[in-house]
N, C-alpha and C. Protein backbone atom coordinates (compact mmCIF):
# COMPACT_ATOMS: atom_id res chain seq x y z
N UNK A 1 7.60 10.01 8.88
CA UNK A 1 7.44 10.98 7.82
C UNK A 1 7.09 12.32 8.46
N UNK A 2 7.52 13.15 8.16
CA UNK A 2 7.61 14.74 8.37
C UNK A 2 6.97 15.23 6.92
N UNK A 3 5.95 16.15 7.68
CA UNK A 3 5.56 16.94 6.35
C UNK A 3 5.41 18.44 7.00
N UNK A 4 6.52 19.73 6.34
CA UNK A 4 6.39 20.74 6.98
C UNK A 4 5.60 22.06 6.01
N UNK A 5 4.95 22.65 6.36
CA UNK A 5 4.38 23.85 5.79
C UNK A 5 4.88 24.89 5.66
N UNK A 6 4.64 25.93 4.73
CA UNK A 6 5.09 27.38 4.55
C UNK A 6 4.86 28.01 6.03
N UNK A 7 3.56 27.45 6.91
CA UNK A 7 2.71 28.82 7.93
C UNK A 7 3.30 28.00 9.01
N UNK A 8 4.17 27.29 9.06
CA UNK A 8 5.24 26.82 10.23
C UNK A 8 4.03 25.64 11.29
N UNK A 9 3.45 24.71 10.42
CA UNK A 9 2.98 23.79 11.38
C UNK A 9 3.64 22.48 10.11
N UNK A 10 3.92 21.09 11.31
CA UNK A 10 4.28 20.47 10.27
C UNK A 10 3.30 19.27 11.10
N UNK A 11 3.34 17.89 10.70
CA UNK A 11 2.97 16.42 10.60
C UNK A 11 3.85 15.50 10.52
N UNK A 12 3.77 14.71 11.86
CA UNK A 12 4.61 13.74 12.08
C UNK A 12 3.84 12.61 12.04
N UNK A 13 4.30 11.62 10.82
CA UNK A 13 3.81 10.11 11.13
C UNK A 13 4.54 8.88 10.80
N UNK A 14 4.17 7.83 11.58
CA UNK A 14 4.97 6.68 11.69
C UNK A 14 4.42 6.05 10.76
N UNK A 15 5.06 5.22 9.86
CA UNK A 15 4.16 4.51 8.48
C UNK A 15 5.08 3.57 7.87
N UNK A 16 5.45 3.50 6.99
CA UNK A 16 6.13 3.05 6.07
C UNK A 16 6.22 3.49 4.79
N UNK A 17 7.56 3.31 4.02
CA UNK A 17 7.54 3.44 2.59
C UNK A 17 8.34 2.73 1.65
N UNK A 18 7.83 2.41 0.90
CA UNK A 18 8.49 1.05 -0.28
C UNK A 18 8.06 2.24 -1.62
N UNK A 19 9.44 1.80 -2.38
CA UNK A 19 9.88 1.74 -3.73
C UNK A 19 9.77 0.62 -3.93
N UNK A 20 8.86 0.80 -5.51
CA UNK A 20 8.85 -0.39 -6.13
C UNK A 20 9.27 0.02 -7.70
N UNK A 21 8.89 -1.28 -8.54
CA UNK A 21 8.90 -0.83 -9.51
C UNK A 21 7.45 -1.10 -10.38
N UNK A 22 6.61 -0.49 -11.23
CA UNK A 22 5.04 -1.00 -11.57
C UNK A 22 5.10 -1.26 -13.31
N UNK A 23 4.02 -1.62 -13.52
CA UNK A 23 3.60 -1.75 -14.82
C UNK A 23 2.32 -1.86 -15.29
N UNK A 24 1.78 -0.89 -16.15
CA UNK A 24 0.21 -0.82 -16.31
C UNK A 24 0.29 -1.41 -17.62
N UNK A 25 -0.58 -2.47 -17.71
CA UNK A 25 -1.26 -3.04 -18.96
C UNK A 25 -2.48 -3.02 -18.74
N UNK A 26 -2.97 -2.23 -19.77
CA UNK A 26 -4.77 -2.00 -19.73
C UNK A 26 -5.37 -1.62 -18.43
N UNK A 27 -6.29 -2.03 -17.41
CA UNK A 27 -6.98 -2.00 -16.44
C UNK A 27 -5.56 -2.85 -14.88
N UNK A 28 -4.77 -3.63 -15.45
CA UNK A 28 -4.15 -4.19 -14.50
C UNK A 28 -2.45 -3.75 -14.21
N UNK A 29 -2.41 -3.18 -13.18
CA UNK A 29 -1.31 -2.51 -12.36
C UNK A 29 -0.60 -3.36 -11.27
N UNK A 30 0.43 -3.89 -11.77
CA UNK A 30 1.59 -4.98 -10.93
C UNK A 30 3.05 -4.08 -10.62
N UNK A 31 3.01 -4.59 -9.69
CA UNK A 31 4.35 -4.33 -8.90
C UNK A 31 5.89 -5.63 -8.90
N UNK A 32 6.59 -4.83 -9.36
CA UNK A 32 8.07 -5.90 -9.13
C UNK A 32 9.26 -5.24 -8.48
N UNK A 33 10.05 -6.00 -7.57
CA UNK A 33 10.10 -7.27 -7.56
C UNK A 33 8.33 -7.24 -6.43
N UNK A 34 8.08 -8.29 -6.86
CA UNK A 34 6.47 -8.61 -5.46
C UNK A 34 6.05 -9.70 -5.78
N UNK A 35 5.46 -10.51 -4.75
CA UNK A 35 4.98 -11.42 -5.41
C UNK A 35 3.08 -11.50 -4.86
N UNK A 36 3.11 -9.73 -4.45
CA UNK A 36 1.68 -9.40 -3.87
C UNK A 36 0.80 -9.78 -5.25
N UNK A 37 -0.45 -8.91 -4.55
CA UNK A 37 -1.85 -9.53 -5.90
C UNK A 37 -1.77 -8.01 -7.05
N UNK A 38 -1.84 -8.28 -8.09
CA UNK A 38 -1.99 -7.09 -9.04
C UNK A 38 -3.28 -6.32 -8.63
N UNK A 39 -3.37 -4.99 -8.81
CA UNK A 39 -4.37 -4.24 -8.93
C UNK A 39 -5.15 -3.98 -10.30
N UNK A 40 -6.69 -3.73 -9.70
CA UNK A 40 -7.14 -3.54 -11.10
C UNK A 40 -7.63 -1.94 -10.83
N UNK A 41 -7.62 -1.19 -11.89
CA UNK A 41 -7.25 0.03 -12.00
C UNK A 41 -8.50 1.02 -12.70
N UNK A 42 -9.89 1.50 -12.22
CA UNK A 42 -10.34 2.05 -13.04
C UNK A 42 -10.72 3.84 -12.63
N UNK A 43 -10.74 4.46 -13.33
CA UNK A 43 -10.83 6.05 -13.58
C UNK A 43 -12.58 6.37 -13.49
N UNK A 44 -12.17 7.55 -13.28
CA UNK A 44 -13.44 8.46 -12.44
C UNK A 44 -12.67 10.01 -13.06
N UNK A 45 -12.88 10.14 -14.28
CA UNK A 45 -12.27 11.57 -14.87
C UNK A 45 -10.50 11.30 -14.78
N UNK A 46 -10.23 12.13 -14.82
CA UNK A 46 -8.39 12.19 -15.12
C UNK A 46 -7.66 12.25 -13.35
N UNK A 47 -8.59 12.64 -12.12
CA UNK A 47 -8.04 12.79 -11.18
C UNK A 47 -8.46 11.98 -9.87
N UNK A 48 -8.98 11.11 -10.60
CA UNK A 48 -9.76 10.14 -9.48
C UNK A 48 -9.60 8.58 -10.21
N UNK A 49 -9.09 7.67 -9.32
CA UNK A 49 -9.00 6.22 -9.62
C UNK A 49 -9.19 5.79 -8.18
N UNK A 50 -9.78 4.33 -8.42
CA UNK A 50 -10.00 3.91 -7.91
C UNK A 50 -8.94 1.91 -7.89
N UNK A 51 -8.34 1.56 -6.95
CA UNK A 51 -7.63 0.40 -7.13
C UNK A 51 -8.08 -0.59 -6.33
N UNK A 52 -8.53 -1.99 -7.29
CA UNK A 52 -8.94 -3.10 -6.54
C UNK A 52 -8.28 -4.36 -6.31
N UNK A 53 -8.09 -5.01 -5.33
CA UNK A 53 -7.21 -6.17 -5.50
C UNK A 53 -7.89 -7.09 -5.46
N UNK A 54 -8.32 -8.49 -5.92
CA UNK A 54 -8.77 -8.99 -6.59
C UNK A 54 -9.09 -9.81 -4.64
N UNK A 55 -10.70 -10.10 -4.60
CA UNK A 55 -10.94 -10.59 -3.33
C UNK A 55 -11.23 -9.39 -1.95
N UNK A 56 -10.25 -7.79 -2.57
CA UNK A 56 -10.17 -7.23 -1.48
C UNK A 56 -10.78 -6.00 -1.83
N UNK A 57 -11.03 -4.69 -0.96
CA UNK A 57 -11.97 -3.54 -1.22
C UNK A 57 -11.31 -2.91 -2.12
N UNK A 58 -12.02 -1.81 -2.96
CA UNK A 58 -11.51 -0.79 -3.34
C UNK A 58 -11.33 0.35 -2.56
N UNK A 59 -9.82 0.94 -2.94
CA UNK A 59 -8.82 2.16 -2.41
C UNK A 59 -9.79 3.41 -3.16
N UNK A 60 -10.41 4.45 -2.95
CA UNK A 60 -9.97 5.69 -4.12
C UNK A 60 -9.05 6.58 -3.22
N UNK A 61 -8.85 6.75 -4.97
CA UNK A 61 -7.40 7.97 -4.76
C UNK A 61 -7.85 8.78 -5.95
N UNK A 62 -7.15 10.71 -5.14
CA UNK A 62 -7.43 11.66 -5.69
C UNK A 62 -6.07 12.23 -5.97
N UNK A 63 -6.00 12.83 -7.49
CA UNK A 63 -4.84 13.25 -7.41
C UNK A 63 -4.45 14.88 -6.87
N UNK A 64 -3.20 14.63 -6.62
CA UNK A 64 -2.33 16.00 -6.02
C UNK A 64 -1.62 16.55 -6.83
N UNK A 65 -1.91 17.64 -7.30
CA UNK A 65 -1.40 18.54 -8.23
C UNK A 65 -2.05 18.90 -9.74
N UNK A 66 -1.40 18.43 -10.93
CA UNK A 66 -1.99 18.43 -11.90
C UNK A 66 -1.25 17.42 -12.82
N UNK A 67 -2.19 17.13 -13.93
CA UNK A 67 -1.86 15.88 -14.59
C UNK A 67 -0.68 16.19 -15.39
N UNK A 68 0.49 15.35 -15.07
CA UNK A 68 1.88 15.69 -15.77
C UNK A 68 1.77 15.09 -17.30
N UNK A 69 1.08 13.98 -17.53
CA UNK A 69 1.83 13.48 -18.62
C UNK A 69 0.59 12.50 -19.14
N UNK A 70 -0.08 13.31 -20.21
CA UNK A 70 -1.42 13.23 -21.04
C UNK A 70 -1.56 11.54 -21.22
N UNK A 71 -0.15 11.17 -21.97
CA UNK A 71 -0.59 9.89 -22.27
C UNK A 71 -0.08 8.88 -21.31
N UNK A 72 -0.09 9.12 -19.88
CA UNK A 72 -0.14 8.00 -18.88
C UNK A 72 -0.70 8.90 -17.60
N UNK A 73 -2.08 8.28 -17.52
CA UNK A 73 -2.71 9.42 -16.54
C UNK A 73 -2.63 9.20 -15.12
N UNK A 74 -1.67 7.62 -14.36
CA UNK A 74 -1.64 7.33 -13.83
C UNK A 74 0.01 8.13 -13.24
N UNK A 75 0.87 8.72 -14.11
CA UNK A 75 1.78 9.11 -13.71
C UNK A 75 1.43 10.71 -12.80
N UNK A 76 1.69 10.37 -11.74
CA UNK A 76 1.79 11.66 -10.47
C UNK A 76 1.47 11.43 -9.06
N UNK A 77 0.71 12.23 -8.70
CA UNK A 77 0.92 12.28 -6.94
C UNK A 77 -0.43 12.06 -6.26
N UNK A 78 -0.98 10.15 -5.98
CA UNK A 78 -2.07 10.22 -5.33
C UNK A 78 -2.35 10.15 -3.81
N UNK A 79 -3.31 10.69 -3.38
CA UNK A 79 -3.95 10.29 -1.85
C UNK A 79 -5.14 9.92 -1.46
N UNK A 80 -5.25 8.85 -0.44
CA UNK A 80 -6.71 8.13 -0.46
C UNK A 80 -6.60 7.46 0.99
N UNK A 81 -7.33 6.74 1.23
CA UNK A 81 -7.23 5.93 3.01
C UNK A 81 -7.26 4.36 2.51
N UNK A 82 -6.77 3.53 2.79
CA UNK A 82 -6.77 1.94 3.47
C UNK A 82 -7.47 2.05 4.83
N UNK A 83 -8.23 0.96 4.88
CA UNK A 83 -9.01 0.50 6.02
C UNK A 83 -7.76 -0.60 6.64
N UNK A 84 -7.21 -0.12 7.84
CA UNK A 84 -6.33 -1.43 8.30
C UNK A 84 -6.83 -1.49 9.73
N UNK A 85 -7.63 -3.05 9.37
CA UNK A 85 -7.85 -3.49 11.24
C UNK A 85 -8.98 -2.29 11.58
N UNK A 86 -9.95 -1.90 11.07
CA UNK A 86 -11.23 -1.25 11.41
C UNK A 86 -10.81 0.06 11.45
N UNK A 87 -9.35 0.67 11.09
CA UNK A 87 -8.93 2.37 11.11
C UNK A 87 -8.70 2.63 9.96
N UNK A 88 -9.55 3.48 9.46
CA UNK A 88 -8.54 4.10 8.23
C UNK A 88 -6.78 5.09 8.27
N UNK A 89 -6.42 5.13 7.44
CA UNK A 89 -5.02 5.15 7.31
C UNK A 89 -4.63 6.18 5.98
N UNK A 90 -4.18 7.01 6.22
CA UNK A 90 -3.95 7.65 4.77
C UNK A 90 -2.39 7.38 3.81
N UNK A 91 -2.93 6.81 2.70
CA UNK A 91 -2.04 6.64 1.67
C UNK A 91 -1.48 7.28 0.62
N UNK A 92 -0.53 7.38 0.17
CA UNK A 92 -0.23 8.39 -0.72
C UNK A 92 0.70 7.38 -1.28
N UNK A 93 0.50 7.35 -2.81
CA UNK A 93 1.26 6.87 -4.23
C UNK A 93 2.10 7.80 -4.72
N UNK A 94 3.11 7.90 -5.26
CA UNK A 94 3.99 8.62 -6.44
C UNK A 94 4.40 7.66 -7.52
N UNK A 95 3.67 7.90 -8.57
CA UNK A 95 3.90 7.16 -9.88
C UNK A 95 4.48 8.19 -10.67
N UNK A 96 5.74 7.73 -11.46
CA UNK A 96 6.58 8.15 -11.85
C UNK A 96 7.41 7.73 -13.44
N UNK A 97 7.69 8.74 -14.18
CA UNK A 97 7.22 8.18 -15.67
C UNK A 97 8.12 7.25 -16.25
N UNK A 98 9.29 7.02 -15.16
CA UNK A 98 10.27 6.01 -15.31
C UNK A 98 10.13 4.53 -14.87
N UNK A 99 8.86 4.73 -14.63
CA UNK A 99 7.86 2.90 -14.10
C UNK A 99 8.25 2.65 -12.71
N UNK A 100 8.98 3.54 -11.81
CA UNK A 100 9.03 3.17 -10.35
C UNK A 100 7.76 4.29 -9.66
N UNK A 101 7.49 3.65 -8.45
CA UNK A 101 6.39 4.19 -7.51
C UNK A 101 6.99 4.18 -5.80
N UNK A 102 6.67 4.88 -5.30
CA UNK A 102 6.87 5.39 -4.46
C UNK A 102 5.50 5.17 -3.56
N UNK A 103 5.44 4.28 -2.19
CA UNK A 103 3.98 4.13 -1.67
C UNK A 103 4.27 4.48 -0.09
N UNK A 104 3.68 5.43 0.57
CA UNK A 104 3.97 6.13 1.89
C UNK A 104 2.40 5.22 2.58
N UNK A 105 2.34 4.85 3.66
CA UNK A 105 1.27 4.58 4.75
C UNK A 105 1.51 5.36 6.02
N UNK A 106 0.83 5.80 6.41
CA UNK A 106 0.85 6.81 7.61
C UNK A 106 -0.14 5.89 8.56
N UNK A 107 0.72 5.19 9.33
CA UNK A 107 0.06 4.75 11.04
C UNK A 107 -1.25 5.90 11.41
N UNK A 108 -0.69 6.92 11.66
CA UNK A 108 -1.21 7.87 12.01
C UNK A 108 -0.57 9.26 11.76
N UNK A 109 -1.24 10.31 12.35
CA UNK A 109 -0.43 11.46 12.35
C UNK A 109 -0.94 12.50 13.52
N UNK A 110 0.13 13.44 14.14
CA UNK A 110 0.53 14.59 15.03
C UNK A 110 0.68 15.59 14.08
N UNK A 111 -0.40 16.24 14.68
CA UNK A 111 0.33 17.86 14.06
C UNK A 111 1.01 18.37 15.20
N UNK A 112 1.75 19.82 14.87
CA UNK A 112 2.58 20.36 15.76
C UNK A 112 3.24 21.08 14.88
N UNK A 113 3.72 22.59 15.79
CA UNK A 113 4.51 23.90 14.63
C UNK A 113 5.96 23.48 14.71
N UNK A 114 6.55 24.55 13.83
CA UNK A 114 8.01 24.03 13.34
C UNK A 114 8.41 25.65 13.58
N UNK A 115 9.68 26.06 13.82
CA UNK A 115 10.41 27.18 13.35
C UNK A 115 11.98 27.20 13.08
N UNK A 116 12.18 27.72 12.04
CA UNK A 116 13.66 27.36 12.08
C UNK A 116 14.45 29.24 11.69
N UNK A 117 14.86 29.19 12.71
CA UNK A 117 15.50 30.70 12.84
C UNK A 117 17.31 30.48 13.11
N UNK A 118 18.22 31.27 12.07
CA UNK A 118 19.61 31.17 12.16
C UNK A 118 20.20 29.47 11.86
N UNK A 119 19.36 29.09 11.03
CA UNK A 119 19.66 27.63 10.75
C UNK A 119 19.59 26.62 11.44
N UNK A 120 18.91 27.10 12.52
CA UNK A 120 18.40 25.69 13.77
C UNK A 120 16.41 26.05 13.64
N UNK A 121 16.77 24.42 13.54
CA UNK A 121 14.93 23.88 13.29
C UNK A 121 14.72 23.63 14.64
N UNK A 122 13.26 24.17 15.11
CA UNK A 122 12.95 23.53 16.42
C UNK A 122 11.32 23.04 16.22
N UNK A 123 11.17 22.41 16.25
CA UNK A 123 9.33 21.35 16.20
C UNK A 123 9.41 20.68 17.41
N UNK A 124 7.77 20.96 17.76
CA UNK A 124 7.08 20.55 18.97
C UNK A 124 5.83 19.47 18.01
N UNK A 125 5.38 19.07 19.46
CA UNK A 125 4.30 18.27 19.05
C UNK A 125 3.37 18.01 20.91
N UNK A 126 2.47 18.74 20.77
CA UNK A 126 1.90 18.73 21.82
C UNK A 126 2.45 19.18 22.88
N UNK A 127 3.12 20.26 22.66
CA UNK A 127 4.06 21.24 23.52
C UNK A 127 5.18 20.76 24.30
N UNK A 128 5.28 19.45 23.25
CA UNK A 128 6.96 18.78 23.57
C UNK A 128 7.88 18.93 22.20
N UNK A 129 9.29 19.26 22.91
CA UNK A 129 10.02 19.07 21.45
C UNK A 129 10.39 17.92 21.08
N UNK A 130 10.03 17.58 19.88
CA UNK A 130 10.39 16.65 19.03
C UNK A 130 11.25 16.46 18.13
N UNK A 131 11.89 17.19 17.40
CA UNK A 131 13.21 17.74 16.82
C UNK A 131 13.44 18.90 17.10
N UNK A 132 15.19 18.76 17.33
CA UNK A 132 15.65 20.57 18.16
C UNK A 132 17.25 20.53 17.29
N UNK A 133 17.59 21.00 16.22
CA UNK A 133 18.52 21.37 16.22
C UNK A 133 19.44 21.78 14.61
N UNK A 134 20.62 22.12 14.47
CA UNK A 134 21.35 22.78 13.21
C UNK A 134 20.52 22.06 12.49
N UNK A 135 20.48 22.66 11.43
CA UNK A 135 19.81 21.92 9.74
C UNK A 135 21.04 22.15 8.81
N UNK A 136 20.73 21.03 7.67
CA UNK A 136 21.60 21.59 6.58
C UNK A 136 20.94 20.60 5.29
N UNK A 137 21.14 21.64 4.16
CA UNK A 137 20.08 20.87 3.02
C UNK A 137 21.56 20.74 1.80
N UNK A 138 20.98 19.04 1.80
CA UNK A 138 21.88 18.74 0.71
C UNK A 138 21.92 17.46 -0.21
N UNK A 139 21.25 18.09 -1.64
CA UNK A 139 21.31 16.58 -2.33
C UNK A 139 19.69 16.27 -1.85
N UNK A 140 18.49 17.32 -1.12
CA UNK A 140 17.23 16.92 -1.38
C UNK A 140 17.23 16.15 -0.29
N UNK A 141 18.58 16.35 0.84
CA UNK A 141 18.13 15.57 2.12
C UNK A 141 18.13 16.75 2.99
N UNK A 142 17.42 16.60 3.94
CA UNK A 142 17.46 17.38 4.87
C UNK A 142 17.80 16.78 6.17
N UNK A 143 19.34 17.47 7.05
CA UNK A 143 19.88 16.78 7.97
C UNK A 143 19.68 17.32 9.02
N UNK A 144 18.98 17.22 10.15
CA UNK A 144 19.00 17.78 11.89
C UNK A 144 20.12 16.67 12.65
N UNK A 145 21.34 17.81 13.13
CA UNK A 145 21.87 17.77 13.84
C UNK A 145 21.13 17.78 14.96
N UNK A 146 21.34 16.38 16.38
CA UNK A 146 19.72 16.88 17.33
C UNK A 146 21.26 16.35 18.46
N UNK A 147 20.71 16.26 19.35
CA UNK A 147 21.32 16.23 20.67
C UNK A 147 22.32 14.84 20.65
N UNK A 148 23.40 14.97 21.65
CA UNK A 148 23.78 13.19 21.48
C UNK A 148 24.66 13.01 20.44
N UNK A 149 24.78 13.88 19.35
CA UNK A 149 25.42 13.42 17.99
C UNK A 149 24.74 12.78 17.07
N UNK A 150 23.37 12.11 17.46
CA UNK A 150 22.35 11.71 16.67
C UNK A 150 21.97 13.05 15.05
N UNK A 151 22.06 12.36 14.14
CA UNK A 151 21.32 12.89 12.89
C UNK A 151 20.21 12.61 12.27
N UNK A 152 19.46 13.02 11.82
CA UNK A 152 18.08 12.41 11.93
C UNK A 152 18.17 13.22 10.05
N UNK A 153 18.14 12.04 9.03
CA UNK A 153 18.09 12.61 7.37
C UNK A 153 16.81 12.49 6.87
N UNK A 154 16.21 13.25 6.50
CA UNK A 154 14.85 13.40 6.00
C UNK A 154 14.97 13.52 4.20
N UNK A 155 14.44 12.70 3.36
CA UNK A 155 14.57 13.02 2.03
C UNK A 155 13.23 13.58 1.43
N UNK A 156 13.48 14.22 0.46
CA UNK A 156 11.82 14.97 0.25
C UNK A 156 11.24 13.52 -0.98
N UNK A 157 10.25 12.91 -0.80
CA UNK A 157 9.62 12.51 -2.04
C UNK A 157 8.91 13.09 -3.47
């Protein structure tokens, strides 16, 4: 995952991300297809929840941005840490008012600046380059042409 800024520094991390699809009834938040443990789901004002899985700790999560949609307060953009293996880990949710979610885990993360001048992106990361080359935006993907013939498609969440 790439996350780039307006002031030209971006964040590189290795993680994972699953689409699912969810469903909130009352306090309990399930995922399908899964055959994981449901979450139980309770609020701390309109921008703070907290999610427990039944046996395991509670997550909090704060939301990002502002509350889209009065009567489902769970629909938008959260971030919070998982404890995995004694490290915390930062997580980020996208709940979405069409009942799919979007769940990013970040291994970790590198910062490092970005510049993209005459339509070529160049990002470092510890004063190595890490992506070097043409860009082109299309359809909400973003494509680096990089060395080799390799393409490297980035989609925005």
């Amino acid at each position: 995952m790439y996350d780039f800024a307006s002031d030209g520094t971006v964040r590189f991390s290795p993680g994972a991300i699953v689409q699912e699809q969810y469903r909130l009834e009352g306090d309990r938040l399930t995922f399908t297809p899964s055959d994981g443990p449901a979450f139980s789901v309770s609020w701390n004002g309109d921008d703070h929840m907290a999610l427990t899985v039944a046996g395991g700790g509670l997550e909090a999560y704060t939301r990002l941005g502002v509350q889209r949609d009065p009567a489902n307060k769970l629909v938008g953009e959260w971030t919070g840490t998982r404890d995995m293996e004694g490290k915390k880990v930062v997580v980020h949710w996208i709940f979405r008012e069409d009942s799919t979610a979007v769940f990013m885990i970040r291994f970790l993360t590198e910062a490092g600046r970005y510049s993209v001048q005459n339509g070529h992106l160049v990002a470092t990361f510890r004063g190595k380059v890490g992506l070097d080359g043409p860009i082109s935006l299309a359809d909400g993907v973003l494509a680096i042409n990089r060395s080799g013939g390799r393409v490297t498609k980035l989609a925005r969440y």
